[in-house]
C-alpha atoms as a PDB file:
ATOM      1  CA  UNK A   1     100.064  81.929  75.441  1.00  0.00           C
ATOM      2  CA  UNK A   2     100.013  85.606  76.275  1.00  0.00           C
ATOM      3  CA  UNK A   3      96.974  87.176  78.376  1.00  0.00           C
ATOM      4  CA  UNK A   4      93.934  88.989  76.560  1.00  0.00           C
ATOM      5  CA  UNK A   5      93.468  92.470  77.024  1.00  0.00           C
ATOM      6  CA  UNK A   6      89.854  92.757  77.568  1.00  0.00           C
ATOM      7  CA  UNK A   7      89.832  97.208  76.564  1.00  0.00           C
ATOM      8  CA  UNK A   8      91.481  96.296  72.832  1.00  0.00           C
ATOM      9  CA  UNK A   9      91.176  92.127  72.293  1.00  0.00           C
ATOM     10  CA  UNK A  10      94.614  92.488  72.013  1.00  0.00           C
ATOM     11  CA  UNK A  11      97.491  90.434  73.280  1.00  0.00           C
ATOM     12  CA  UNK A  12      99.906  91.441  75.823  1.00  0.00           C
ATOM     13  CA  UNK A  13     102.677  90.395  77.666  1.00  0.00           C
ATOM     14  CA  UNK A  14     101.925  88.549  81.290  1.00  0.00           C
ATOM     15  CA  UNK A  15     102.071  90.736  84.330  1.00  0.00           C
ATOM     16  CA  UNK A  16     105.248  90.391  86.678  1.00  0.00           C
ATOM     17  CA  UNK A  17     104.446  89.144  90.047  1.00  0.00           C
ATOM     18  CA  UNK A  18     106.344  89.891  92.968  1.00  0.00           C
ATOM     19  CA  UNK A  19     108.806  88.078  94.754  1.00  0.00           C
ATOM     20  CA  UNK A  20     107.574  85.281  97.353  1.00  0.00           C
ATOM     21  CA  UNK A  21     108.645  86.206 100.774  1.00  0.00           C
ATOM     22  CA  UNK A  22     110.144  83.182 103.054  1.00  0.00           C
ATOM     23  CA  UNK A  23     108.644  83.885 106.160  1.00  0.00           C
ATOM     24  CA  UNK A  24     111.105  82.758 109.758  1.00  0.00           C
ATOM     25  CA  UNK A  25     109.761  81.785 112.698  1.00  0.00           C
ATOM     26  CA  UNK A  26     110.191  84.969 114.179  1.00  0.00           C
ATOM     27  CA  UNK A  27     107.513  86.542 112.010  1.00  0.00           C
ATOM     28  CA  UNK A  28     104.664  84.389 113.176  1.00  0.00           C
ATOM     29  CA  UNK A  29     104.778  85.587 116.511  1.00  0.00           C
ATOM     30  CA  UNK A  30     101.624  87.312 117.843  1.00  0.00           C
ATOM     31  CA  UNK A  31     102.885  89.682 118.593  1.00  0.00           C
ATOM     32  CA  UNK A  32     106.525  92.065 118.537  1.00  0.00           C
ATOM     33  CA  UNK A  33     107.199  91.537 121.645  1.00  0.00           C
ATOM     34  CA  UNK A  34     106.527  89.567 125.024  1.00  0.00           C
ATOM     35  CA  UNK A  35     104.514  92.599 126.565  1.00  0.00           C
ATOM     36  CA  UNK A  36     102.456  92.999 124.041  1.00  0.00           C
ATOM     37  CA  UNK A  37     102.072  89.517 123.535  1.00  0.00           C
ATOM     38  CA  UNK A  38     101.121  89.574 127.184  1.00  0.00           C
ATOM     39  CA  UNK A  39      98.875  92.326 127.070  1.00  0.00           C
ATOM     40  CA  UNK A  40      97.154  91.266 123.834  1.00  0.00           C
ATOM     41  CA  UNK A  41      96.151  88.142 126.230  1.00  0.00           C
ATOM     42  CA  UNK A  42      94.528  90.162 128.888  1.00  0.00           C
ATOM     43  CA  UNK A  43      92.697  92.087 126.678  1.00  0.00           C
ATOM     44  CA  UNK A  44      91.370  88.937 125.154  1.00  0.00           C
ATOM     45  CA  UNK A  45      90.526  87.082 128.306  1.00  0.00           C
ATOM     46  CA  UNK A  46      89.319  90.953 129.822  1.00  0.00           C
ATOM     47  CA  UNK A  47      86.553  90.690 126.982  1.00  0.00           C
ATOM     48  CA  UNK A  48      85.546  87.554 127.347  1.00  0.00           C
ATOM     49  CA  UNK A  49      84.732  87.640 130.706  1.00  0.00           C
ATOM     50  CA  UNK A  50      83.314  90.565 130.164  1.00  0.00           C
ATOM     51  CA  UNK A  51      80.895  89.380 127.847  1.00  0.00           C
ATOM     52  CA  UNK A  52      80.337  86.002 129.687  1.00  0.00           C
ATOM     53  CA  UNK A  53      79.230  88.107 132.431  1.00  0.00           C
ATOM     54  CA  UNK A  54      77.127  90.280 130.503  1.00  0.00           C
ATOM     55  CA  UNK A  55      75.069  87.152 128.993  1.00  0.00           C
ATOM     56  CA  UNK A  56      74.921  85.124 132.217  1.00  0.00           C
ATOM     57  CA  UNK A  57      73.141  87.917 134.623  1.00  0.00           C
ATOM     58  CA  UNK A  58      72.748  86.961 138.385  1.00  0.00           C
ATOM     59  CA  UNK A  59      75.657  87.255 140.262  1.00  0.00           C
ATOM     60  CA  UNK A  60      78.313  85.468 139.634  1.00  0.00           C
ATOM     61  CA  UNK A  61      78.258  87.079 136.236  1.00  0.00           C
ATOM     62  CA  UNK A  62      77.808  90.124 137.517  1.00  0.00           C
ATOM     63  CA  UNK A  63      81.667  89.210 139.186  1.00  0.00           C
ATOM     64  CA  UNK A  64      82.588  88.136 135.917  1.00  0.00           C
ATOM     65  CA  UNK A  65      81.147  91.214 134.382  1.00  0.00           C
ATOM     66  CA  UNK A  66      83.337  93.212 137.280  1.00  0.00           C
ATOM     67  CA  UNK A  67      86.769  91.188 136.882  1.00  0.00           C
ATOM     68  CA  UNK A  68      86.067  91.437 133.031  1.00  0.00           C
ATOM     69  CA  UNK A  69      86.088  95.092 132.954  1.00  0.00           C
ATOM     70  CA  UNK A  70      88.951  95.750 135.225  1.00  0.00           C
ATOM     71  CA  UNK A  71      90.747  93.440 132.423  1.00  0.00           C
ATOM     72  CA  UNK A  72      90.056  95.719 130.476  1.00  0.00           C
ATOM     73  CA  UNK A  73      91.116  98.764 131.982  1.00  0.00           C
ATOM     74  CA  UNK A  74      94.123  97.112 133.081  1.00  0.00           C
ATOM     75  CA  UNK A  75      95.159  96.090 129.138  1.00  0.00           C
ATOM     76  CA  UNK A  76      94.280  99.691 127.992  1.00  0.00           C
ATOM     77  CA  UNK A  77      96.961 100.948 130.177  1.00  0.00           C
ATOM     78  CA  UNK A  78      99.281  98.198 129.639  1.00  0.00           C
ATOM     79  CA  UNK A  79      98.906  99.380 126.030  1.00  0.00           C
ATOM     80  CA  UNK A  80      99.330 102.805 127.006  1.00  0.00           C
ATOM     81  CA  UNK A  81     102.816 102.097 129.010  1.00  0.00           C
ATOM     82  CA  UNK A  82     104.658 100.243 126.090  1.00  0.00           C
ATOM     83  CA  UNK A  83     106.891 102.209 124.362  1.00  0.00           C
ATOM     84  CA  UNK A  84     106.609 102.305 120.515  1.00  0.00           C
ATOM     85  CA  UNK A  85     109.659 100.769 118.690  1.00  0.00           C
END
């Protein structure tokens, strides 16, 4: 049955979809490479200790606030080092 063609009410013929991709294991990585992937996990955990700390208050969050934030800093420059490929 072909497709309307809502501009005319005519027919027309149906659209060609693209080729489905097999994906390999490799491609569901998180990331390229094992710095990154690294990386990508101290920027995670950097931010949410960060934010733990933030909501908690007192001190111990205030430490978690501190370690959080050095996370941070640390995974901005770990960013910073890796060389694009």
């Amino acid at each position: 049955m072909p497709f309307m063609d809502a501009a005319n009410g005519r027919g027309s013929k149906r659209p060609k979809l693209a080729p489905v991709q097999i994906l390999d294991v490799r491609s569901k990585r998180m990331a390229a490479n094992a710095k990154q992937g690294a990386v990508l996990g101290t920027t995670l955990g950097g931010f949410t200790s960060f934010v733990a700390g933030l909501h908690s208050g007192g001190g111990l969050g205030i430490v978690f606030a501190i370690v959080g934030a050095g996370l941070l800093f640390a995974s901005a420059a770990g960013f910073y080092k890796i060389k694009a490929v």
